[in-house]
C-alpha atoms as a PDB file:
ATOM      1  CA  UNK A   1     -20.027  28.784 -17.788  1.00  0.00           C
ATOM      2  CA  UNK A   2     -16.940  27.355 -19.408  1.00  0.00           C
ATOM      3  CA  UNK A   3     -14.147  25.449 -17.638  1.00  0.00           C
ATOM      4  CA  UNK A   4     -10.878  27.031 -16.866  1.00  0.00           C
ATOM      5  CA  UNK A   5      -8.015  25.073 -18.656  1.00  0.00           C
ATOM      6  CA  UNK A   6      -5.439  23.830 -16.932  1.00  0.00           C
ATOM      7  CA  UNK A   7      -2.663  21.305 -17.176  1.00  0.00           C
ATOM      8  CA  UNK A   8      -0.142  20.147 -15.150  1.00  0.00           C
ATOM      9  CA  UNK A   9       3.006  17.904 -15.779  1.00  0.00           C
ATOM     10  CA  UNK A  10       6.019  16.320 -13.622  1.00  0.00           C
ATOM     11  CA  UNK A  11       6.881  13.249 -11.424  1.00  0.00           C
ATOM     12  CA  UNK A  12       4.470  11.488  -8.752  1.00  0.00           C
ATOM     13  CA  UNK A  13       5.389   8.769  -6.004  1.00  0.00           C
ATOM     14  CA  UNK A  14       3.629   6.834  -3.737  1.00  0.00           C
ATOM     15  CA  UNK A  15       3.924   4.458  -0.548  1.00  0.00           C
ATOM     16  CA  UNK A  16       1.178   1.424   0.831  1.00  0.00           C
ATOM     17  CA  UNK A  17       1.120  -0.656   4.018  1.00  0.00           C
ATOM     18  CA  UNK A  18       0.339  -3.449   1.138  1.00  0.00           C
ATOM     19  CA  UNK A  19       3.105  -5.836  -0.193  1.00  0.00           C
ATOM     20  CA  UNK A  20       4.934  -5.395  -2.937  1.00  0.00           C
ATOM     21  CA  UNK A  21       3.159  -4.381  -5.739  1.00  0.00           C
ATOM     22  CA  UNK A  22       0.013  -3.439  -4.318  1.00  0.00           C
ATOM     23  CA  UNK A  23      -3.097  -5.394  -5.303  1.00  0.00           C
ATOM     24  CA  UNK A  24      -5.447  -2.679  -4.840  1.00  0.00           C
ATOM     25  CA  UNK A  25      -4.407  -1.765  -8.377  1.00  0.00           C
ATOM     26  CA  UNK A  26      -6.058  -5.012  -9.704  1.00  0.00           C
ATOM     27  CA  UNK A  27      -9.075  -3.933  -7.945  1.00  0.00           C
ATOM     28  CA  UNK A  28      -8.263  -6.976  -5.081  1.00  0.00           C
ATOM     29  CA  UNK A  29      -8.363  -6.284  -1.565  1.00  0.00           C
ATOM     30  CA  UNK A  30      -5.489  -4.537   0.227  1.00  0.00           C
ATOM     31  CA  UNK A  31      -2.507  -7.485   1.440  1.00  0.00           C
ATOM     32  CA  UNK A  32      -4.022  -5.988   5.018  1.00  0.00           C
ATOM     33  CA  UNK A  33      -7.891  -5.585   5.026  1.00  0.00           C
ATOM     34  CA  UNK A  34      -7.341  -1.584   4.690  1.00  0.00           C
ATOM     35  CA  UNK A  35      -4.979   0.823   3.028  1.00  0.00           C
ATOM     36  CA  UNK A  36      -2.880   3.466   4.247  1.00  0.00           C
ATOM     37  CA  UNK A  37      -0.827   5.326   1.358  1.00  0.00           C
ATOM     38  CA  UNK A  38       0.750   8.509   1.110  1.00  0.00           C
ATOM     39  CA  UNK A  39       0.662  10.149  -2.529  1.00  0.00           C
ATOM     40  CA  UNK A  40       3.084  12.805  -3.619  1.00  0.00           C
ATOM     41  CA  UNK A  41       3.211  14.923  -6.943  1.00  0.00           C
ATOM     42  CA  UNK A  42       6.126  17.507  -7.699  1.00  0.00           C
ATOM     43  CA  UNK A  43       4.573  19.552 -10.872  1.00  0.00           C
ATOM     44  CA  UNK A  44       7.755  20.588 -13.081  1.00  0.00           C
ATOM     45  CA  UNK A  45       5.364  22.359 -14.819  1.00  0.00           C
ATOM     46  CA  UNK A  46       2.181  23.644 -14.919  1.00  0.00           C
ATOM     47  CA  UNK A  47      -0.679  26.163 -15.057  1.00  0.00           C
ATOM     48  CA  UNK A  48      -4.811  27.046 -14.132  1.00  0.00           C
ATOM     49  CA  UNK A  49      -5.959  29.816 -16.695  1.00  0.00           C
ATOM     50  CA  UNK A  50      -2.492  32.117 -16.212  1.00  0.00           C
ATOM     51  CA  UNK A  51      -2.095  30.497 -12.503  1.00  0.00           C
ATOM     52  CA  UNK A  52       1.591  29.492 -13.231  1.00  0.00           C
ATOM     53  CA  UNK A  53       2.078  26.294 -10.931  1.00  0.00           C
ATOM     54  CA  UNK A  54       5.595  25.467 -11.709  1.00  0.00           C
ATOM     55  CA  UNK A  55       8.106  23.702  -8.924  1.00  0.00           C
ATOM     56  CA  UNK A  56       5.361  23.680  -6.670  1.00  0.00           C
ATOM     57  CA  UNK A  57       4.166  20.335  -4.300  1.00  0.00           C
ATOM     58  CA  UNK A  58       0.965  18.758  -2.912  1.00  0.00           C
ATOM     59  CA  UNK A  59       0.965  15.599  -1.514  1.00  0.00           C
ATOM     60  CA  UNK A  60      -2.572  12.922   0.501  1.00  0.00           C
ATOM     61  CA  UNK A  61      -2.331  10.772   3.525  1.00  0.00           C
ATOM     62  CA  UNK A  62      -5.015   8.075   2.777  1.00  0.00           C
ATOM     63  CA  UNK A  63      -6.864   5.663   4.750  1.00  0.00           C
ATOM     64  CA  UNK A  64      -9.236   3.614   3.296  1.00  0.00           C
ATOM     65  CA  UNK A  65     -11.290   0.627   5.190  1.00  0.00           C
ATOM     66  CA  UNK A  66     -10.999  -2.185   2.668  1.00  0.00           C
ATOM     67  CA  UNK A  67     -10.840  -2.586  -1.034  1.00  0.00           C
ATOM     68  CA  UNK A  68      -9.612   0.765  -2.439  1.00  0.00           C
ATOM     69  CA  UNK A  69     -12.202   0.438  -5.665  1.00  0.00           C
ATOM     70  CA  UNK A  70     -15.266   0.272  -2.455  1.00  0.00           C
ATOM     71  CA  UNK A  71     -14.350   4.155  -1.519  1.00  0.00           C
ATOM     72  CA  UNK A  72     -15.141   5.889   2.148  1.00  0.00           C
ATOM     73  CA  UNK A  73     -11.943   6.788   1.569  1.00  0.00           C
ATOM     74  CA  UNK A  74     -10.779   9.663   4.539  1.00  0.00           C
ATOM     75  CA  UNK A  75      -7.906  11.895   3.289  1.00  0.00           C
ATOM     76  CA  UNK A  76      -5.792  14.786   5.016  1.00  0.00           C
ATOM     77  CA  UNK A  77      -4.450  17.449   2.306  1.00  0.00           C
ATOM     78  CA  UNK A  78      -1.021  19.017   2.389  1.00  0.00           C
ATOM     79  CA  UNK A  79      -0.147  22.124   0.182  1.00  0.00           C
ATOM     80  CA  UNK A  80       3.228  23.461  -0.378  1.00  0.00           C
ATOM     81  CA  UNK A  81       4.038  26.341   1.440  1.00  0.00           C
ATOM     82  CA  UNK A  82       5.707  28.177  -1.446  1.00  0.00           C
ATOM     83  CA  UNK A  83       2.460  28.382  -3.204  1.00  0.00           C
ATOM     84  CA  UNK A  84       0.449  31.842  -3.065  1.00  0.00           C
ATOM     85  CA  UNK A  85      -2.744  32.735  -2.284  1.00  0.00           C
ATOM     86  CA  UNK A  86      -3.690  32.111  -6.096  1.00  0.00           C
ATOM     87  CA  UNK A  87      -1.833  29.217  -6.682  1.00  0.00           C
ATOM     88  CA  UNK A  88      -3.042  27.567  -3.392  1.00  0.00           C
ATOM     89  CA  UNK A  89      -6.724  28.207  -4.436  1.00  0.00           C
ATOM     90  CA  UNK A  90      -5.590  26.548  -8.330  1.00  0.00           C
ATOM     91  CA  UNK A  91      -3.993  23.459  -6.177  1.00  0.00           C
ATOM     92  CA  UNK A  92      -7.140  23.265  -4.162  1.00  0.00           C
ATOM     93  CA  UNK A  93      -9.680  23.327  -6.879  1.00  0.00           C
ATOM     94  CA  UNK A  94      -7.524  20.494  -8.938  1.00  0.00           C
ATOM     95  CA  UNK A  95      -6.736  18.159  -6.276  1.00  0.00           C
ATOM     96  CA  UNK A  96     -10.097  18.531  -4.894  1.00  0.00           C
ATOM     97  CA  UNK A  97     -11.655  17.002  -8.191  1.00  0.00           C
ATOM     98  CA  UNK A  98     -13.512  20.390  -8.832  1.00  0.00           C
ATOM     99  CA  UNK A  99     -11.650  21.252 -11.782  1.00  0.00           C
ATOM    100  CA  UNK A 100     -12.337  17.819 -13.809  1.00  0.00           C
ATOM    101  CA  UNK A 101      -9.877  15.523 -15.025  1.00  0.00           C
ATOM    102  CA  UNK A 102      -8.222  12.943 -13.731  1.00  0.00           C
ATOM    103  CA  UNK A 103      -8.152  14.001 -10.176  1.00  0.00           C
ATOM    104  CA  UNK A 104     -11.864  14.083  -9.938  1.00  0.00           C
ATOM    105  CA  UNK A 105     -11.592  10.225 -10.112  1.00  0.00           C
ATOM    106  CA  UNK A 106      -9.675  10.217  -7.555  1.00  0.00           C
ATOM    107  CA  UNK A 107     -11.620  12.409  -5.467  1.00  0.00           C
ATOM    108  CA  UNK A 108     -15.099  10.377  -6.278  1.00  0.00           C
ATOM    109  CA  UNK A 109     -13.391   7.627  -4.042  1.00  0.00           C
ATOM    110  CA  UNK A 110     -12.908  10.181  -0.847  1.00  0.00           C
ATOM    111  CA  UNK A 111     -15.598  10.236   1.611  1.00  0.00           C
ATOM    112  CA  UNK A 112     -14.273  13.121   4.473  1.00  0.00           C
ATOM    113  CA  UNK A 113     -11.349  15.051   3.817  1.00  0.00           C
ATOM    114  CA  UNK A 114     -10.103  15.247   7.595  1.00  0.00           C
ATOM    115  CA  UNK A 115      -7.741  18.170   7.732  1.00  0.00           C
ATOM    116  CA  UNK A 116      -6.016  20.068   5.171  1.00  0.00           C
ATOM    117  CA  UNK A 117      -2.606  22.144   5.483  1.00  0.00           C
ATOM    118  CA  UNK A 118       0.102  24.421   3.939  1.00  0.00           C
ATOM    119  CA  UNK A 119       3.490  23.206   5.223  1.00  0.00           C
ATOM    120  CA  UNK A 120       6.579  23.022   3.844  1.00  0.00           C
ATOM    121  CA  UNK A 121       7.926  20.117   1.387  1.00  0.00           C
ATOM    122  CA  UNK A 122      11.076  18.763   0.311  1.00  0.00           C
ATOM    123  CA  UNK A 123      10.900  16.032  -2.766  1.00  0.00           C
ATOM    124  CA  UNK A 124      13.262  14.488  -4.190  1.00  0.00           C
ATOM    125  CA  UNK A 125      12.898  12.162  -7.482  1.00  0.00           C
ATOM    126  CA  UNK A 126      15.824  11.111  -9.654  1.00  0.00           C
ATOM    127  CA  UNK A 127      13.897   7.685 -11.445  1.00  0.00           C
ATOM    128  CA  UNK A 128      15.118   5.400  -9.104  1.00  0.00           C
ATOM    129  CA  UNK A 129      14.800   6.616  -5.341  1.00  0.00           C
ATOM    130  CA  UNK A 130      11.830   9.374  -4.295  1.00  0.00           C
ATOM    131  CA  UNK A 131      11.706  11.236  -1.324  1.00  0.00           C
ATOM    132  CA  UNK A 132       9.121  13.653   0.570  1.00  0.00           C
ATOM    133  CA  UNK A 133       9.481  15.135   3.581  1.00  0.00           C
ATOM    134  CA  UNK A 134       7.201  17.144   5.399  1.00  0.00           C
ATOM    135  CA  UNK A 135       8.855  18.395   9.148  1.00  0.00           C
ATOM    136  CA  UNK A 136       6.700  16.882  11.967  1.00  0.00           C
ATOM    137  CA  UNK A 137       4.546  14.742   9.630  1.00  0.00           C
ATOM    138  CA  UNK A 138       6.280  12.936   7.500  1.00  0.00           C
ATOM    139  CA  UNK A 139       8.959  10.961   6.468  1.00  0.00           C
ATOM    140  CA  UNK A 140       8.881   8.441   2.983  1.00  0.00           C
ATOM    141  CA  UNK A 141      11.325   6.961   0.579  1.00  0.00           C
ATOM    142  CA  UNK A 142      10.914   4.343  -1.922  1.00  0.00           C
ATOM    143  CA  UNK A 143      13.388   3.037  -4.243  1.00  0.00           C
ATOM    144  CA  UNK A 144      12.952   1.287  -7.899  1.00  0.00           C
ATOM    145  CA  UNK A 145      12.229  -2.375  -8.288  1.00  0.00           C
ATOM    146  CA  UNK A 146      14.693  -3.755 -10.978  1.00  0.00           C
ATOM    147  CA  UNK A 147      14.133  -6.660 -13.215  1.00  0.00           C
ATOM    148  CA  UNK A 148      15.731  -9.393 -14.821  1.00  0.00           C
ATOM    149  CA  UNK A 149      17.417  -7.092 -17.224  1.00  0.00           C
ATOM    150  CA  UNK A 150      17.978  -4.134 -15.019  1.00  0.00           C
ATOM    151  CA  UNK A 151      15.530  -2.454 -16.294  1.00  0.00           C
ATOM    152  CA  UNK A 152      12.414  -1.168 -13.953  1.00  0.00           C
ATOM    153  CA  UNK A 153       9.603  -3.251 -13.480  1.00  0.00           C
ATOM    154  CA  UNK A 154       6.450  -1.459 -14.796  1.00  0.00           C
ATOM    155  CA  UNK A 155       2.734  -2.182 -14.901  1.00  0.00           C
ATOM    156  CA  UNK A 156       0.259  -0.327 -17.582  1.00  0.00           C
ATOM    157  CA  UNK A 157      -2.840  -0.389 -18.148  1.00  0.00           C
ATOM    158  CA  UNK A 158      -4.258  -1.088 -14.524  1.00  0.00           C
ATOM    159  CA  UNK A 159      -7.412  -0.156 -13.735  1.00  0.00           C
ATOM    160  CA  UNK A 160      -7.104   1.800 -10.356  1.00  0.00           C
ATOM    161  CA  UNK A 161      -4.342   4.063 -10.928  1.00  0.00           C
ATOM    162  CA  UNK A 162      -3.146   7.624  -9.333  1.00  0.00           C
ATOM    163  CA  UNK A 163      -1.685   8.576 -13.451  1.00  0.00           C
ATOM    164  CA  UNK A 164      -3.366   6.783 -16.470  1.00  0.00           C
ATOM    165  CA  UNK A 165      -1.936   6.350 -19.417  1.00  0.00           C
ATOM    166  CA  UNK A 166       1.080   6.217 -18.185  1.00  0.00           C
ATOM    167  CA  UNK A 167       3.475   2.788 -16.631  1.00  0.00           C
ATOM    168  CA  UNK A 168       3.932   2.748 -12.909  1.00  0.00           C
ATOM    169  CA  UNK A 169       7.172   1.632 -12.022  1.00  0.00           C
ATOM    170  CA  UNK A 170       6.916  -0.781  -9.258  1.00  0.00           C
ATOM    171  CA  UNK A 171       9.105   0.097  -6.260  1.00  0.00           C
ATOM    172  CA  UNK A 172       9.832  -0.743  -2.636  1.00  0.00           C
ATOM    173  CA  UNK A 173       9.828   1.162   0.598  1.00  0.00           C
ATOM    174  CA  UNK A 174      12.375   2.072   2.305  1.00  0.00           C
ATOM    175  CA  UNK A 175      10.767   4.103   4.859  1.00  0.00           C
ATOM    176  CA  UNK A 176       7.485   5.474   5.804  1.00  0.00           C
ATOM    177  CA  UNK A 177       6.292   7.768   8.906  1.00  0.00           C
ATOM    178  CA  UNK A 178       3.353   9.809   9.014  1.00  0.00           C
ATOM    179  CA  UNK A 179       1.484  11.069  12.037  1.00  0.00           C
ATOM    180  CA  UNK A 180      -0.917  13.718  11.856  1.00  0.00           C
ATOM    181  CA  UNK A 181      -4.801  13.835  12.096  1.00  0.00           C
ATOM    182  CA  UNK A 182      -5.058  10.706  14.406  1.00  0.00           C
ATOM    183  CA  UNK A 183      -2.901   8.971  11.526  1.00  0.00           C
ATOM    184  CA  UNK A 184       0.040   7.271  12.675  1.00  0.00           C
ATOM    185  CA  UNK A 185       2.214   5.259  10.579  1.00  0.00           C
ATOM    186  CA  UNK A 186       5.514   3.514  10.779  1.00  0.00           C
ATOM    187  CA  UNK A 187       6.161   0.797   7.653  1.00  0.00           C
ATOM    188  CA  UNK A 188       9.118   0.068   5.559  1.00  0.00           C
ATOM    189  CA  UNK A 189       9.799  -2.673   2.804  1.00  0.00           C
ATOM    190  CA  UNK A 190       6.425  -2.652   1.683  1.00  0.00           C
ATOM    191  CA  UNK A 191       4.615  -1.057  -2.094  1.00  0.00           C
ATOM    192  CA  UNK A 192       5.298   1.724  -3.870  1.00  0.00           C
ATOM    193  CA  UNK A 193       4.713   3.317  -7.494  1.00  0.00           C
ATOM    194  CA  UNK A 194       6.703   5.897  -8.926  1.00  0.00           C
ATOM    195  CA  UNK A 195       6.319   7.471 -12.799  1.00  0.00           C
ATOM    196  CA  UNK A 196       5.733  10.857 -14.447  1.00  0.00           C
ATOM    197  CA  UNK A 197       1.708  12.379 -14.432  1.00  0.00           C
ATOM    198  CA  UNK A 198      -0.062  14.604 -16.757  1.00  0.00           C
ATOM    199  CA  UNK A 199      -3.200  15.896 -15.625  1.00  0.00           C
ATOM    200  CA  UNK A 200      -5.136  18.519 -17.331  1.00  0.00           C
ATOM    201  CA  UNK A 201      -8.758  19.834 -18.054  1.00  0.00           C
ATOM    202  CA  UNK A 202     -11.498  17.231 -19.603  1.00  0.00           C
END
């Protein structure tokens, strides 16, 4: 039974209760013991078979116990709201790792999904601030880390990342609420990673 093909393209952000940047990326332990982060992608474009997937969100509320690289990760799953009934079911077998690639990494690291939804989302990138917000839930900004030269700071190459092959731009909170599936969060001023993703079929 061959694979469906699928690829999809745009901008991804995300936001840890670890300071700035994040060790779990170097495979350390979390500045904390565990992890919280929130993950947000905004696909500019993209497609599953002819799925089109354009404009459309997802974002993952994360907890995990202690070093990120250990797993038992436990996840809750939000789906834009714009998305049909076919696109929904594309987003779900992506995200969920079922339909290969990069996400499937990702997804060998979760150990109970507890609660998924289809709400609306609002993101906002522009390269140096990104924002989602998700009525009731959440709340998160993060804003670009400069360096010497003005220029962002970026890190390649590490080896637990939400994009590979591509630089994360180290960045700083500058707010973060979530509360939903006995998750409750409230941090600012702490990691985040922004950069553009590519994921598509193996």
């Amino acid at each position: 039974m061959s694979q469906t093909n699928w690829k999809l393209e745009g901008s991804y952000f995300e936001a840890c209760n670890c300071e700035t940047a994040c060790p779990c990326v170097f495979l350390s332990p979390p500045t904390e013991g565990d992890c919280t982060v929130l993950v947000a992608w905004h696909i500019e474009t993209g497609y599953f078979g002819d799925v089109k997937l354009d404009g459309l969100n997802v974002a993952m509320a994360v907890h995990s116990p202690g070093n990120m690289i250990d797993g038992g990760w436990k996840a809750a799953a939000y789906l834009d709201d714009k998305a049909e009934s076919p696109q929904a079911a594309a987003l779900q077998l992506i995200f969920s790792g079922q339909a290969g690639g990069h996400p499937s990494v990702l997804a060998s690291f979760i150990e109970e999904i507890v609660g998924a939804k289809s709400v609306p989302m609002q993101y906002y990138a522009d390269g140096k601030n990104s924002r989602l917000s998700i009525p009731g839930i959440t709340e998160v900004s993060i804003e670009r880390m400069d360096g010497q030269d003005g220029q962002p700071v970026t890190i390649s190459n590490h080896p637990l990342c939400i994009v590979p092959g591509i630089p994360a731009i180290a960045s700083r909170s500058t707010n973060l609420t979530f509360k939903d599936f006995n998750f409750n969060w409230q941090l600012s001023g702490r990691s985040g990673f922004m950069s553009k993703f590519v994921y598509q079929a193996n």
